[in-house]
N, C-alpha and C. Protein backbone atom coordinates (compact mmCIF):
# COMPACT_ATOMS: atom_id res chain seq x y z
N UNK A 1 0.82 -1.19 0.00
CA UNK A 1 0.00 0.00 0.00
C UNK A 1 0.87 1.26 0.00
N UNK A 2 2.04 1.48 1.27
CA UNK A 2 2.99 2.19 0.89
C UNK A 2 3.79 2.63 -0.51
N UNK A 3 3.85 1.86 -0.75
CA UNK A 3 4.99 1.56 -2.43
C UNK A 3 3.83 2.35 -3.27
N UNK A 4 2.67 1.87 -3.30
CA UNK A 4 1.20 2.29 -4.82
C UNK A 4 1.28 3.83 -3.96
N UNK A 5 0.94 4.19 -2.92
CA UNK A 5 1.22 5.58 -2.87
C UNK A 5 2.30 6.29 -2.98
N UNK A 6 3.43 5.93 -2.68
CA UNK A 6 4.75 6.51 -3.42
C UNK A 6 4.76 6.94 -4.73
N UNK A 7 4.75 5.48 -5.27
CA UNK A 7 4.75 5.54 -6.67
C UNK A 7 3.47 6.58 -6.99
N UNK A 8 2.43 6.59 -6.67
CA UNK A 8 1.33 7.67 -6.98
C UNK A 8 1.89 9.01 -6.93
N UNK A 9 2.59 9.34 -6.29
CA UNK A 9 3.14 10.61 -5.78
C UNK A 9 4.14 11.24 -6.31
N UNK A 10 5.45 9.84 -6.99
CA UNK A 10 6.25 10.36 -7.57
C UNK A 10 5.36 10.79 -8.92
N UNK A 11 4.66 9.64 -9.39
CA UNK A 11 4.19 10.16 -11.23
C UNK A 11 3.30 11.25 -11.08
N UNK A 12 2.90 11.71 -10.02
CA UNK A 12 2.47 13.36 -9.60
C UNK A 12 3.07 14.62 -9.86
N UNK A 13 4.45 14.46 -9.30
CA UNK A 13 5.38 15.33 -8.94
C UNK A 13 5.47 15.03 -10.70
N UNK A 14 6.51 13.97 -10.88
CA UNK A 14 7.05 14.16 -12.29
C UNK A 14 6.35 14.81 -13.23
N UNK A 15 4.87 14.65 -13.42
CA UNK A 15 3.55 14.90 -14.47
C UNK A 15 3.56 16.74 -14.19
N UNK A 16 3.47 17.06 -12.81
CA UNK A 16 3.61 18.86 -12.31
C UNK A 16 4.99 19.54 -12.88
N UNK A 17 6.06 18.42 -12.72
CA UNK A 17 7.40 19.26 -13.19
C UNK A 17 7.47 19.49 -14.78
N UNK A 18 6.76 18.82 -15.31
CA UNK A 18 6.51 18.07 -17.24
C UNK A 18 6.09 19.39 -17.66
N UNK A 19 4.76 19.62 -16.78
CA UNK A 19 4.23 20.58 -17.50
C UNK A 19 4.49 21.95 -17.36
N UNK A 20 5.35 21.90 -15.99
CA UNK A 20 5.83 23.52 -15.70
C UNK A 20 6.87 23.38 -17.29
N UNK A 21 7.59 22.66 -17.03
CA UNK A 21 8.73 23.32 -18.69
C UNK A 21 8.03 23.67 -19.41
N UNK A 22 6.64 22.71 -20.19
CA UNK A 22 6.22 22.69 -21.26
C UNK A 22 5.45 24.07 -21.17
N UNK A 23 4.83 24.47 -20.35
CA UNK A 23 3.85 25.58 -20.44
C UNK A 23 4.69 26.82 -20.24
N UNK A 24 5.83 27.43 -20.16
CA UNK A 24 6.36 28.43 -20.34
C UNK A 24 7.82 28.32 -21.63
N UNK A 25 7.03 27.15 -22.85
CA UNK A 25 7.85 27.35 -23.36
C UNK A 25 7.48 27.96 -24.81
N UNK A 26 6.47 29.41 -24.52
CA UNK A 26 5.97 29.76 -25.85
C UNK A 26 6.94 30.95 -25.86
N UNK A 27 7.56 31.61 -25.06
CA UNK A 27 8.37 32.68 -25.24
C UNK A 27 9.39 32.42 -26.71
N UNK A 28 9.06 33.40 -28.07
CA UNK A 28 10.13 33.55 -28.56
C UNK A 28 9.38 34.35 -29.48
N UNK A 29 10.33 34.32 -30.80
CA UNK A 29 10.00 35.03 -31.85
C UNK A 29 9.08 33.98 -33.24
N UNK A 30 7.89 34.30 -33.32
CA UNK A 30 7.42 33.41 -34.22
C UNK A 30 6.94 34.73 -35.67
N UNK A 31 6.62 33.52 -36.45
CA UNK A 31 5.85 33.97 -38.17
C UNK A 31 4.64 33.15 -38.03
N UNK A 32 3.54 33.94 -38.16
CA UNK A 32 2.06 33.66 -38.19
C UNK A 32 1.78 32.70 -40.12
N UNK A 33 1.62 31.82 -39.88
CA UNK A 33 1.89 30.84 -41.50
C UNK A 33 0.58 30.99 -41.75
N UNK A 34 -0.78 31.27 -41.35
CA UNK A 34 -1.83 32.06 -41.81
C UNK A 34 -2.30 33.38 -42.36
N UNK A 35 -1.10 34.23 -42.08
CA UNK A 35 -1.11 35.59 -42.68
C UNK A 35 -0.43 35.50 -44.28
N UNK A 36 -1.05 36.63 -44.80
CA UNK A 36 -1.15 36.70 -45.82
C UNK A 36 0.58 37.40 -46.59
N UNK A 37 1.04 37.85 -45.23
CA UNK A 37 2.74 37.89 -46.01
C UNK A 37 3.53 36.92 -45.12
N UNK A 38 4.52 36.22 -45.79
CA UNK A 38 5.20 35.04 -45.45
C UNK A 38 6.25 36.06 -45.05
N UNK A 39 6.63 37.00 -44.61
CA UNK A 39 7.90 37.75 -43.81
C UNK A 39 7.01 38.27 -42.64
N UNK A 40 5.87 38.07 -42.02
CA UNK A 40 5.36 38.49 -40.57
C UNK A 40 6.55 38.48 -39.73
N UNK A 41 6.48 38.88 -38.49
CA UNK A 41 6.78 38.65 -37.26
C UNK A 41 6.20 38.78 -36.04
N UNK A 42 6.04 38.00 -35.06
CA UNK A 42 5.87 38.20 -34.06
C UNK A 42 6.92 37.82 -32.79
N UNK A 43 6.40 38.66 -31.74
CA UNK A 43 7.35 38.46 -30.53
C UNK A 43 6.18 37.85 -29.64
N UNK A 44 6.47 36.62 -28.64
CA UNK A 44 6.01 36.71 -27.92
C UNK A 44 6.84 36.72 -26.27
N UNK A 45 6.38 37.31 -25.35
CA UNK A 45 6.79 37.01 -24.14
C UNK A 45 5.77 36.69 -22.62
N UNK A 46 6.66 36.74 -22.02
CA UNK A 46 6.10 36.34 -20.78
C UNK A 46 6.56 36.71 -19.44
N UNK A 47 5.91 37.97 -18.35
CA UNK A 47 6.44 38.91 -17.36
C UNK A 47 5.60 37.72 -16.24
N UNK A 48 5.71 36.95 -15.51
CA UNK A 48 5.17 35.93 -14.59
C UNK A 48 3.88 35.33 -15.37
N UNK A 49 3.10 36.36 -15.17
CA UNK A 49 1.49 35.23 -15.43
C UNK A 49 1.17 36.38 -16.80
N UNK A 50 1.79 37.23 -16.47
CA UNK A 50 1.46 38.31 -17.90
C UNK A 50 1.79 37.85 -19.31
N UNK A 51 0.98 37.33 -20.22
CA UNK A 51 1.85 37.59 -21.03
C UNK A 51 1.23 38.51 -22.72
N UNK A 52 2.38 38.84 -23.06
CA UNK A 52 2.69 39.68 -24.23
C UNK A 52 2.84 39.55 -25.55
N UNK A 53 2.62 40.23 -26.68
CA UNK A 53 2.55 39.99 -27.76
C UNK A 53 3.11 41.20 -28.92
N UNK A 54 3.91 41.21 -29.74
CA UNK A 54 3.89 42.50 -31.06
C UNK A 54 3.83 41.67 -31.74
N UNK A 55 3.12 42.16 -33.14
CA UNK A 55 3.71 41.65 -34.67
C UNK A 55 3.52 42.44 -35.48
N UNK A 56 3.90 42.08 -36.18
CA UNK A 56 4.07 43.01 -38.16
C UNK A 56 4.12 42.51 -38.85
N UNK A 57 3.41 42.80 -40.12
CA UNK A 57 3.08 41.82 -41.33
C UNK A 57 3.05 43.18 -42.33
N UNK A 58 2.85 42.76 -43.85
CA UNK A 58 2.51 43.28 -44.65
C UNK A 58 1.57 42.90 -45.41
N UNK A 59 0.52 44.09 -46.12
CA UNK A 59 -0.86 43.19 -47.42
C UNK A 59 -0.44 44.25 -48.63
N UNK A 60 0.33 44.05 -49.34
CA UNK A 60 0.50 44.49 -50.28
C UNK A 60 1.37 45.78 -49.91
N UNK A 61 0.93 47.13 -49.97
CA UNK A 61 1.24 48.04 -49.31
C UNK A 61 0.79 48.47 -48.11
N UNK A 62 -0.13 47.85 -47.91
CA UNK A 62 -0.68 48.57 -46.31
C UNK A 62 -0.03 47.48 -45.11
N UNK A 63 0.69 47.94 -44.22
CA UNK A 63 1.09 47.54 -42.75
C UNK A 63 -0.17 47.00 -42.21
N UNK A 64 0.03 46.26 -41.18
CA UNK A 64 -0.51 45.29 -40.56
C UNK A 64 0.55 45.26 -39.44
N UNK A 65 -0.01 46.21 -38.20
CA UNK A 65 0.95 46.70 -37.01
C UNK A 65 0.36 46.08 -35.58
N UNK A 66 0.33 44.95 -34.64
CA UNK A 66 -0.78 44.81 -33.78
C UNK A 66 0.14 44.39 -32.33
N UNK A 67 -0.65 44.70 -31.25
CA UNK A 67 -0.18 43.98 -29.93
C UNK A 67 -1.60 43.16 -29.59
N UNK A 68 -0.94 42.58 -28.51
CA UNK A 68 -1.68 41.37 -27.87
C UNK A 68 -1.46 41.39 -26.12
N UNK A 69 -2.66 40.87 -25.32
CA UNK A 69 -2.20 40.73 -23.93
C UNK A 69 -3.15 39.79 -23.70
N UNK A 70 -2.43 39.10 -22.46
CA UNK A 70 -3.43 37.88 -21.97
C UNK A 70 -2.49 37.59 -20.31
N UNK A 71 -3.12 36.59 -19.98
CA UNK A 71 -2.67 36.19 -18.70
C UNK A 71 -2.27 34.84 -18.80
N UNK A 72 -1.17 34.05 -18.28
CA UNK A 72 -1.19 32.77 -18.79
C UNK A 72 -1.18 31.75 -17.34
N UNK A 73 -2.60 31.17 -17.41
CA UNK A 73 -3.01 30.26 -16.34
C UNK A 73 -2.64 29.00 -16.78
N UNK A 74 -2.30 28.90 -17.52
CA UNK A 74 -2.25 27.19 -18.44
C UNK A 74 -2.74 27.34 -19.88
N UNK A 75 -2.92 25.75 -20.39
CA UNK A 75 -3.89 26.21 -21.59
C UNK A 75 -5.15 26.01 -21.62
N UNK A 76 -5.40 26.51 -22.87
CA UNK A 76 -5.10 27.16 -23.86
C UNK A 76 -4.45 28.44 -23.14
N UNK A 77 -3.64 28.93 -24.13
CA UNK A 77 -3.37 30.64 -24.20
C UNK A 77 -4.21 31.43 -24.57
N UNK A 78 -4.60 32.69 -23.88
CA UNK A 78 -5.56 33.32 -24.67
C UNK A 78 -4.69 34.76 -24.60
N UNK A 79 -5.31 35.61 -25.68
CA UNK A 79 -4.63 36.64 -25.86
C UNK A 79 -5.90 37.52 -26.90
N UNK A 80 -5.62 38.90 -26.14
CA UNK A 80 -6.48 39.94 -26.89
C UNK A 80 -5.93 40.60 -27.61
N UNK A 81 -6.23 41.15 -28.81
CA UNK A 81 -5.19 41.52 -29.32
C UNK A 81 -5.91 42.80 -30.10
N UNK A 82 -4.86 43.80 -30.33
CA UNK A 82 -5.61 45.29 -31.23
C UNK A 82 -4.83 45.54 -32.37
N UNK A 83 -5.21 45.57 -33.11
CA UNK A 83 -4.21 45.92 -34.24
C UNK A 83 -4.45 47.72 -34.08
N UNK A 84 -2.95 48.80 -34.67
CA UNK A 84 -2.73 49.94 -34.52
C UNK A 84 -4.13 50.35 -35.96
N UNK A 85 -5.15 51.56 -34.95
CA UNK A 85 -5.43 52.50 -36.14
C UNK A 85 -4.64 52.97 -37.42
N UNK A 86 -3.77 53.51 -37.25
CA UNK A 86 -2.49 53.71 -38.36
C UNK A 86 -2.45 52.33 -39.54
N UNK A 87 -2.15 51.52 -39.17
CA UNK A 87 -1.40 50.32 -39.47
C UNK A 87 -2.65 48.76 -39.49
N UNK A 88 -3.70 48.86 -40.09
CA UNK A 88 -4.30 47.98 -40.26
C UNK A 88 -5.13 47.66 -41.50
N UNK A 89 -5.08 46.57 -41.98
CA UNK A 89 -5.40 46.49 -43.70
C UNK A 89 -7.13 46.73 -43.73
N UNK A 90 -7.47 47.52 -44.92
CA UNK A 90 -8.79 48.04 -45.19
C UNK A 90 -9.28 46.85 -44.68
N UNK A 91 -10.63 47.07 -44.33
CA UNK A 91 -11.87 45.96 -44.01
C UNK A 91 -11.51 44.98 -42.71
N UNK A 92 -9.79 45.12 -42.19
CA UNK A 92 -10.14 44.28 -40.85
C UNK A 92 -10.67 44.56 -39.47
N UNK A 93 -11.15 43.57 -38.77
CA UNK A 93 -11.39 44.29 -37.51
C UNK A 93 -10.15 44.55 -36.77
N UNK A 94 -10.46 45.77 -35.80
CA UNK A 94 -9.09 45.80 -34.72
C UNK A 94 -8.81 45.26 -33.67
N UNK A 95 -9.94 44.38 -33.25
CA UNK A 95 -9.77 43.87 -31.88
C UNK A 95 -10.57 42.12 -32.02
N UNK A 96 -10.10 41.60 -31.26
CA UNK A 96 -10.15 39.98 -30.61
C UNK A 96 -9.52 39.39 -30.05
N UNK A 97 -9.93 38.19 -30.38
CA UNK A 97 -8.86 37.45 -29.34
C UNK A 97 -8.56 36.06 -30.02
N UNK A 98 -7.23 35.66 -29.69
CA UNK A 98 -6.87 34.30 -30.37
C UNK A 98 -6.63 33.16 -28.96
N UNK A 99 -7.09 32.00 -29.64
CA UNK A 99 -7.20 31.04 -28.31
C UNK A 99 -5.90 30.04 -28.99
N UNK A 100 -4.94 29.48 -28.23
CA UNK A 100 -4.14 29.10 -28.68
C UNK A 100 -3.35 28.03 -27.64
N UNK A 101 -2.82 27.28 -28.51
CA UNK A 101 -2.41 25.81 -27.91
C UNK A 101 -1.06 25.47 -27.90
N UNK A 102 0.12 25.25 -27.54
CA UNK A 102 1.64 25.24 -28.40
C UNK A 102 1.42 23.50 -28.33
N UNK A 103 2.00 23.37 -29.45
CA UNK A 103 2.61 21.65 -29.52
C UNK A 103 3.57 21.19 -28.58
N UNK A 104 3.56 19.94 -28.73
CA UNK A 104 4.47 19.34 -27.68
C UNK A 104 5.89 19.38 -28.31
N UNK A 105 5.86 19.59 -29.20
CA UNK A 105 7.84 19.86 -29.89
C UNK A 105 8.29 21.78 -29.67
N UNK A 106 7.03 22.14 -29.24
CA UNK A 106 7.36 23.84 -28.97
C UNK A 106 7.45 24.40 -29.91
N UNK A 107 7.22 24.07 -31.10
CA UNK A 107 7.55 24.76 -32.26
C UNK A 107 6.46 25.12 -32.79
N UNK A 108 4.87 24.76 -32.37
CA UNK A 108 4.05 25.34 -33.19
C UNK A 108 2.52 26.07 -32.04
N UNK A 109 2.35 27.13 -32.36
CA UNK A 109 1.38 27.98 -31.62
C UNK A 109 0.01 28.02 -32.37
N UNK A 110 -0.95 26.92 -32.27
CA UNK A 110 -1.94 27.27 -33.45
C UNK A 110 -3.31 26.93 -32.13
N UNK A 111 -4.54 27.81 -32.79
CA UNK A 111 -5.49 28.14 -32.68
C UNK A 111 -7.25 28.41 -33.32
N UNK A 112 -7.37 29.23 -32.80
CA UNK A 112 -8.66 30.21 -33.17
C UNK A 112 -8.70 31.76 -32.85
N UNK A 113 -8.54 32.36 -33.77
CA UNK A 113 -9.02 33.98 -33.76
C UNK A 113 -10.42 34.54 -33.72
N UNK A 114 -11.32 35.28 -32.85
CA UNK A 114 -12.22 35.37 -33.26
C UNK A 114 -12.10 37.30 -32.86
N UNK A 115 -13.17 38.09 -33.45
CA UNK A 115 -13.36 39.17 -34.00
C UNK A 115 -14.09 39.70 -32.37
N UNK A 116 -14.16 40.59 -32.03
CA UNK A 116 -14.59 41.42 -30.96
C UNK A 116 -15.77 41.47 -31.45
N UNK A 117 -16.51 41.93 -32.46
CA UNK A 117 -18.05 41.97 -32.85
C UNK A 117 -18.31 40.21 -33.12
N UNK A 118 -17.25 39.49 -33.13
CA UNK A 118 -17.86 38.08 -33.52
C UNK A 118 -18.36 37.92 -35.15
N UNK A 119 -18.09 39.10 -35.76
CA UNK A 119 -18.25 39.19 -37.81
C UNK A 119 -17.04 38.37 -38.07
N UNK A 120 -16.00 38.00 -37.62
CA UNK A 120 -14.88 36.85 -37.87
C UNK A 120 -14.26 35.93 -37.26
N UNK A 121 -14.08 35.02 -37.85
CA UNK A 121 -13.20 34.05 -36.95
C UNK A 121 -12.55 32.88 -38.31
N UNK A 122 -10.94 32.63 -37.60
CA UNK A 122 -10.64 31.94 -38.20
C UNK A 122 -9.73 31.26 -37.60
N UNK A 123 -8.87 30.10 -38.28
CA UNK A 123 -7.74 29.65 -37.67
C UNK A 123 -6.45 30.44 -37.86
N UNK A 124 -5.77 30.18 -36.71
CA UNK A 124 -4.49 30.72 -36.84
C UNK A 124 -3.11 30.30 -36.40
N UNK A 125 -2.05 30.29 -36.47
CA UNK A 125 -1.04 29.03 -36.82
C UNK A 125 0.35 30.33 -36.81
N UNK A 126 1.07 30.05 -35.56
CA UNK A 126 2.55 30.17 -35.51
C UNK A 126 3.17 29.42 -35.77
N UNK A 127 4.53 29.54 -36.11
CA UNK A 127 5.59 28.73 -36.13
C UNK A 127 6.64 29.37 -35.64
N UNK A 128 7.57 28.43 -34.92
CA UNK A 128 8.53 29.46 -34.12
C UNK A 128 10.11 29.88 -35.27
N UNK A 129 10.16 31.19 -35.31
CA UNK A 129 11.58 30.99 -35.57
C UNK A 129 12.75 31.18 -34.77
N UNK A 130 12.78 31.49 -33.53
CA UNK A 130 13.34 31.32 -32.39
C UNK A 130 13.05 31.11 -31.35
């Protein structure tokens, strides 16, 4: 009986330590592979439970300039995000939020975007380049 609770306890601990790595390992620099220019960037980070977002893209000639904020309890990630008045392509909305998942190799951040009025939603898909 001793030993089955041990053992219960260690694959506890081990399963809590697994996921602390895995869940603070979205911090870096990714390219959104759903946007419409293949040179995007984004930054993401992470200040304790805060976390942060820039990116930049291009649609032809018009910029595509936006931040993001969310809190990170676990997953999914969620994040609100505004794209700049200045800097946003005709006809999009400026505000929502993307719900988002990272893979277990850390290399991929993909989701759902949806629109603050709820007029959009789509999928959406990082890939890390650092």
């Amino acid at each position: 009986m001793i030993k089955t609770a041990l053992i219960s306890i260690l694959i506890l601990i081990a399963a809590a330590m697994a996921n602390s790595a895995y869940s603070a390992d979205f911090m870096g620099i990714w390219t959104k592979t759903t946007h419409p220019d293949p040179e995007n960037i984004t930054i993401i980070y992470r200040e304790k439970n805060d976390v942060k977002a820039v990116g930049f893209g291009q649609i032809g000639r018009n910029k595509a300039v936006w931040y993001a904020a969310g809190e990170f309890n676990g997953y999914p990630l969620r994040l609100y995000y505004h794209y700049s008045a200045e800097a946003i392509p005709q006809e999009w909305e400026q505000e929502g939020v993307m719900i988002l998942e990272l893979s277990r190799d850390g290399n991929t951040l993909s989701g759902q975007a949806t629109s603050t009025s709820g007029n959009w939603s789509g999928s959406v898909i990082f890939k890390r380049i650092k």
